[in-house]
C-alpha atoms as a PDB file:
ATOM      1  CA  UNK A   1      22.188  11.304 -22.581  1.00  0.00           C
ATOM      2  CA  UNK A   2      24.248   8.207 -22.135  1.00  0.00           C
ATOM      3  CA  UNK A   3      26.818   8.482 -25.276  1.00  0.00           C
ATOM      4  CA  UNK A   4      26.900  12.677 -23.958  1.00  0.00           C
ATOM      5  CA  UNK A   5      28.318  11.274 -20.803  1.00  0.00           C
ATOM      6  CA  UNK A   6      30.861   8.995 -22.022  1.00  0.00           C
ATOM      7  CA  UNK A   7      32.185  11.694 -24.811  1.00  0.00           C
ATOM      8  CA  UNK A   8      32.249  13.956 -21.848  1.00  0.00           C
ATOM      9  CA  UNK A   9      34.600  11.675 -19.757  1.00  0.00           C
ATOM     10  CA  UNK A  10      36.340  10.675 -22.629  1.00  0.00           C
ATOM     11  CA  UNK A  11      37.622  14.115 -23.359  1.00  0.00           C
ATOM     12  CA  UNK A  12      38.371  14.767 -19.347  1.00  0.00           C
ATOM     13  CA  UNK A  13      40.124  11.708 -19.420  1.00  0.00           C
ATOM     14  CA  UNK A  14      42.322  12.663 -22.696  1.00  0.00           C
ATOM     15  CA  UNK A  15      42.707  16.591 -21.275  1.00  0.00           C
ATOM     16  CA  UNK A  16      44.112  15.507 -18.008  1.00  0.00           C
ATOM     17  CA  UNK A  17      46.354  12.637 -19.566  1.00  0.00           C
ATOM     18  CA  UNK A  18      48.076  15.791 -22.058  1.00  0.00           C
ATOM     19  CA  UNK A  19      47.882  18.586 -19.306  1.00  0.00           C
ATOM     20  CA  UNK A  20      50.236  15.318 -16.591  1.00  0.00           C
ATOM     21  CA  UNK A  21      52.454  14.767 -19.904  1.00  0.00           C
ATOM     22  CA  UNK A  22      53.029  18.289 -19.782  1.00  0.00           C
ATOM     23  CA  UNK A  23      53.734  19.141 -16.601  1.00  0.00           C
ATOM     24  CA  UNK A  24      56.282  16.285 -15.374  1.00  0.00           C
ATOM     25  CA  UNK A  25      58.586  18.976 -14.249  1.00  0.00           C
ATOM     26  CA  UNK A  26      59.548  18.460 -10.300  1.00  0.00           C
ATOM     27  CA  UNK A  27      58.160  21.226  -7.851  1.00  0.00           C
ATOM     28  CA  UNK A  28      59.084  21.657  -4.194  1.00  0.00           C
ATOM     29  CA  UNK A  29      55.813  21.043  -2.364  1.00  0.00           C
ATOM     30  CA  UNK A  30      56.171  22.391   1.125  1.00  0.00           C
ATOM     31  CA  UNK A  31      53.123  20.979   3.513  1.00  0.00           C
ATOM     32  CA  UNK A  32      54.645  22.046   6.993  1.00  0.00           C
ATOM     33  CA  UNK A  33      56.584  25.293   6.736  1.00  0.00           C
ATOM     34  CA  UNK A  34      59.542  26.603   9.248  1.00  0.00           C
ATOM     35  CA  UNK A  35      58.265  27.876  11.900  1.00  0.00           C
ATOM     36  CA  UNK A  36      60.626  28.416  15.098  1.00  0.00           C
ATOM     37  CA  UNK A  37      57.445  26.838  17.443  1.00  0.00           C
ATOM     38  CA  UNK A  38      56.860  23.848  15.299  1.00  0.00           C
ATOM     39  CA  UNK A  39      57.821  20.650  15.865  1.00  0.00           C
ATOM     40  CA  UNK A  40      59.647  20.331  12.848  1.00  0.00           C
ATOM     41  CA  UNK A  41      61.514  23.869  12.761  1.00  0.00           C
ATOM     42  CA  UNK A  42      63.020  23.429   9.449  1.00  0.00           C
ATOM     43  CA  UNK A  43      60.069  22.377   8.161  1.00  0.00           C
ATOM     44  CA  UNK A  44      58.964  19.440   5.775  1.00  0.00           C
ATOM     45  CA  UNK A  45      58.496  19.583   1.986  1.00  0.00           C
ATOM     46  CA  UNK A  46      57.984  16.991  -1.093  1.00  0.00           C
ATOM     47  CA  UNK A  47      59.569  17.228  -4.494  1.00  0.00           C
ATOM     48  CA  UNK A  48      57.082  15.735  -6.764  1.00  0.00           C
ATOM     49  CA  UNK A  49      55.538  16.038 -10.348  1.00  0.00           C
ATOM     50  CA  UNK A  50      53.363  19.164 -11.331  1.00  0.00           C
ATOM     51  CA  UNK A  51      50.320  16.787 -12.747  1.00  0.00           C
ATOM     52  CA  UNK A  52      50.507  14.442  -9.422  1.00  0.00           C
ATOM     53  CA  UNK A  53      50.047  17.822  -7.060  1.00  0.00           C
ATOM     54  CA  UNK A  54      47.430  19.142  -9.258  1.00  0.00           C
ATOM     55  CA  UNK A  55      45.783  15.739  -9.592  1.00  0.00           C
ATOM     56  CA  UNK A  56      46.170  15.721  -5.370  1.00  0.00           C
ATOM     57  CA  UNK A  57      44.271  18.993  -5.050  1.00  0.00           C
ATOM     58  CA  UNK A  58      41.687  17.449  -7.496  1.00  0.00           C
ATOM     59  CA  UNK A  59      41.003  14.935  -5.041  1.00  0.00           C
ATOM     60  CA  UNK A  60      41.379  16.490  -2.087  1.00  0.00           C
ATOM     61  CA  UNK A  61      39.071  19.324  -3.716  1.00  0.00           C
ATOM     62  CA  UNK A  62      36.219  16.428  -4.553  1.00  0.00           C
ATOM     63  CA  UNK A  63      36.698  14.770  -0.797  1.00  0.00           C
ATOM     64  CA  UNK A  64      35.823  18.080   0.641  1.00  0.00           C
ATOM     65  CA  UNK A  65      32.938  19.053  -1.687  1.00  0.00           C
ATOM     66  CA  UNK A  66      31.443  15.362  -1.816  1.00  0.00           C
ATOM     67  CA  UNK A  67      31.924  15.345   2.175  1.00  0.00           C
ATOM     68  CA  UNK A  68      29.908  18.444   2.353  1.00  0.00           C
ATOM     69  CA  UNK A  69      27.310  17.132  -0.419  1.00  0.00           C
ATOM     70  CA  UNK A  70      26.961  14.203   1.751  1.00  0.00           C
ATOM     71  CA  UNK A  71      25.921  15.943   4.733  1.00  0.00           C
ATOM     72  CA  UNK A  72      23.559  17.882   3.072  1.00  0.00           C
ATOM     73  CA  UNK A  73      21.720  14.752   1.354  1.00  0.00           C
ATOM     74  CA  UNK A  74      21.598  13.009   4.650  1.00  0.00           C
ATOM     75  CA  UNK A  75      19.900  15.684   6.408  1.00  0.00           C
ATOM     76  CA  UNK A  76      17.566  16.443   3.205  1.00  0.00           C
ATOM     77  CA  UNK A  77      16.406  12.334   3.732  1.00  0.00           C
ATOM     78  CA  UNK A  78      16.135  13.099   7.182  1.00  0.00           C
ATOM     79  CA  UNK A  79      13.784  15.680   6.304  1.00  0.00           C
ATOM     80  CA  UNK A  80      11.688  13.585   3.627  1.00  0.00           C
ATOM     81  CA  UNK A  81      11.414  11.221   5.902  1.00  0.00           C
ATOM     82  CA  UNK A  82       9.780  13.565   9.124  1.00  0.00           C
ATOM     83  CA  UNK A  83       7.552  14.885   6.374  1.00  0.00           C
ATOM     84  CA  UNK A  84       6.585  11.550   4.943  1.00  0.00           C
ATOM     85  CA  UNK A  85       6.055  10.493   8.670  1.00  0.00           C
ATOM     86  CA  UNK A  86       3.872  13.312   8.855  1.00  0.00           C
ATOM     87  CA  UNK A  87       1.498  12.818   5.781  1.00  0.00           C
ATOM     88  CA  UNK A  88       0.968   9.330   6.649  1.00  0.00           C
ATOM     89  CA  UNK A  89      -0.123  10.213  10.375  1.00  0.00           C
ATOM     90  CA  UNK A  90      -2.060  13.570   8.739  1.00  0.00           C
ATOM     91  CA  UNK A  91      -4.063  10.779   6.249  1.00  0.00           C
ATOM     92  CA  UNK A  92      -4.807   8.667   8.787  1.00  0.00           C
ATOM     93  CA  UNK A  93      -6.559  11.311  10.094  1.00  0.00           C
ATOM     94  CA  UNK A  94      -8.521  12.697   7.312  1.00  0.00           C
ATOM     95  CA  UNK A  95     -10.041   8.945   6.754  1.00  0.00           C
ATOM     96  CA  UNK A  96     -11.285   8.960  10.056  1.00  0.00           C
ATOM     97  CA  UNK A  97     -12.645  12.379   9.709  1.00  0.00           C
ATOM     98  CA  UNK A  98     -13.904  11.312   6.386  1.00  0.00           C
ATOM     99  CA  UNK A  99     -16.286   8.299   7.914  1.00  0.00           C
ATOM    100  CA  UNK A 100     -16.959  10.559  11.024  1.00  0.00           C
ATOM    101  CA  UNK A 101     -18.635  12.896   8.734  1.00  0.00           C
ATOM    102  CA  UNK A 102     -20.260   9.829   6.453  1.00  0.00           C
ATOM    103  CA  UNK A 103     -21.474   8.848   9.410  1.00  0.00           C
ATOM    104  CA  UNK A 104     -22.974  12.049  10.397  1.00  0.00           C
ATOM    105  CA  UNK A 105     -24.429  12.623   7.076  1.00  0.00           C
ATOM    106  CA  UNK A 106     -26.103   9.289   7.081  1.00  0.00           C
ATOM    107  CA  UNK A 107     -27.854  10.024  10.369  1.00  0.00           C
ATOM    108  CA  UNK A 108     -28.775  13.432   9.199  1.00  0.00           C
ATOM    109  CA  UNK A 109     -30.037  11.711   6.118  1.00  0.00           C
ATOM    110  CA  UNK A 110     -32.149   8.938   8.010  1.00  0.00           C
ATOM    111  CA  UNK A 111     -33.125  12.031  10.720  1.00  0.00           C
ATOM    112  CA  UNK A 112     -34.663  13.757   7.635  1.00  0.00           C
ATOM    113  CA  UNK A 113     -36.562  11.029   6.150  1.00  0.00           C
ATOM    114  CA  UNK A 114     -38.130  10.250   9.867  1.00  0.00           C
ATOM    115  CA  UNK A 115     -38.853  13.878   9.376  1.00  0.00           C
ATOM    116  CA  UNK A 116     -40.387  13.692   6.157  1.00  0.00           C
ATOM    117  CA  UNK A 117     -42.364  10.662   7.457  1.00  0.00           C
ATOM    118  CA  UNK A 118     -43.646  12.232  10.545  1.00  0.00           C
ATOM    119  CA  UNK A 119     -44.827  15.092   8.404  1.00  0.00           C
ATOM    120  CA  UNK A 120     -46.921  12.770   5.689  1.00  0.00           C
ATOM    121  CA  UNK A 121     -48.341  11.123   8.884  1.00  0.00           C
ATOM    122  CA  UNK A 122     -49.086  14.062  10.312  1.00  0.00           C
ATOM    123  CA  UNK A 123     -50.802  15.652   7.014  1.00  0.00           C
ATOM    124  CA  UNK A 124     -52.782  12.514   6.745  1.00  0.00           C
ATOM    125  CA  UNK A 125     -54.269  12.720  10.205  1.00  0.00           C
ATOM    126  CA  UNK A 126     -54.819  16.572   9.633  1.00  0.00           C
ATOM    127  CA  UNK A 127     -56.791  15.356   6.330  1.00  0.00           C
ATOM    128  CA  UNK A 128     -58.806  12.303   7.997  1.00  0.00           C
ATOM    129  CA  UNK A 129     -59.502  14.714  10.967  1.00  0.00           C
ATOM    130  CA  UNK A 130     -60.900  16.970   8.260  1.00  0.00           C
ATOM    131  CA  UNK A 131     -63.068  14.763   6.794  1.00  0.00           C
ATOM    132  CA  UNK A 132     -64.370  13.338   9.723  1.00  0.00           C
ATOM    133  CA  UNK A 133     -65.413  16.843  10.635  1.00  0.00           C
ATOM    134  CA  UNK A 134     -66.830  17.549   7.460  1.00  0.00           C
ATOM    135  CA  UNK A 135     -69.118  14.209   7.629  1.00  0.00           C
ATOM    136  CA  UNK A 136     -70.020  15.003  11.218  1.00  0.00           C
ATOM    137  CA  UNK A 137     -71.123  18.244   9.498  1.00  0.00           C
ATOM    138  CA  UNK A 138     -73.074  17.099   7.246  1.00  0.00           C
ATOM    139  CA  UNK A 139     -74.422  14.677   9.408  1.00  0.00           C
ATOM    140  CA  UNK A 140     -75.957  17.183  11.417  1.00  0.00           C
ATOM    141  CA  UNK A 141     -77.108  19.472   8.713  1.00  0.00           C
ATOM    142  CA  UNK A 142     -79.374  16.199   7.360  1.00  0.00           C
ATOM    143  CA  UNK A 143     -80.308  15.681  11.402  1.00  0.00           C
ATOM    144  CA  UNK A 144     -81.239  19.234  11.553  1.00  0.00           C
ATOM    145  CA  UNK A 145     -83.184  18.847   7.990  1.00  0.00           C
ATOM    146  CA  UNK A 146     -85.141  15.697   9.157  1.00  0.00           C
ATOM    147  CA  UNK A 147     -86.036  17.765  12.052  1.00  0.00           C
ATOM    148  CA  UNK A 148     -87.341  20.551   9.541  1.00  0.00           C
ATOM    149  CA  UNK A 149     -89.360  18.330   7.735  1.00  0.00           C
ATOM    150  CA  UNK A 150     -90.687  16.822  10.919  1.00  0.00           C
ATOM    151  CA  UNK A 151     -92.126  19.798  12.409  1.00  0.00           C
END
């Protein structure tokens, strides 16, 4: 890309070096024309070289384009630099949503196992209560079956 640049500038550099050559003809350049109102009223002019007024206009040409490029670039950074404002304040954000809902799904995890242990309690109970009733049950069936044998 490098050596396509230079044999780019290169061959601006000869082109506009043949086309002032050229053109070293004198031209009238007239900047403030004759107007009665002016301050000037015959009005002012320059008699200079074709290639230096077209190398002038160049210039001129590339101030006003770069000034306007300029502009534009400055307010582009100026906008980079809102948005870039932006996603830094906006990430901030997520990470603390982010361990807010960590958080949350570590108490709903620890909430659950409580859960889970309250429930195997529970069934454990249900089944020693069971079998407690089953023995006092039986218990009485053998009372009730000494009782038969008794009488």
């Amino acid at each position: 890309m490098r050596v396509i640049k230079t044999i780019l500038y290169t061959f601006l550099v000869v082109a506009g070096i043949m086309l002032a050559s050229v053109n070293m003809e004198p031209v009238n350049f007239i900047y403030l024309p004759a107007v009665p109102f002016s301050p000037v009223p015959e009005g002012a002019a320059l008699e200079l070289p074709l290639s230096l007024a077209i190398l002038a206009a160049v210039v001129l040409g590339t101030l006003i384009a770069g000034t306007g490029s300029l502009v534009e670039h400055i307010r582009l950074r100026a906008g980079v630099r809102k948005q870039t404002k932006r996603n830094d304040r906006l990430q901030k954000e997520m990470e603390g949503v982010r361990g807010e809902l960590q958080q949350a799904v570590r108490r709903a995890e620890e909430a659950e196992e409580r859960a889970n242990q309250a429930g195997k309690r529970a069934e454990a109970a249900e089944r020693s209560g069971a079998e407690a009733t089953a023995g006092a049950g039986d218990a009485q069936l053998a009372a009730e079956d000494v009782d038969d044998e008794v009488a």
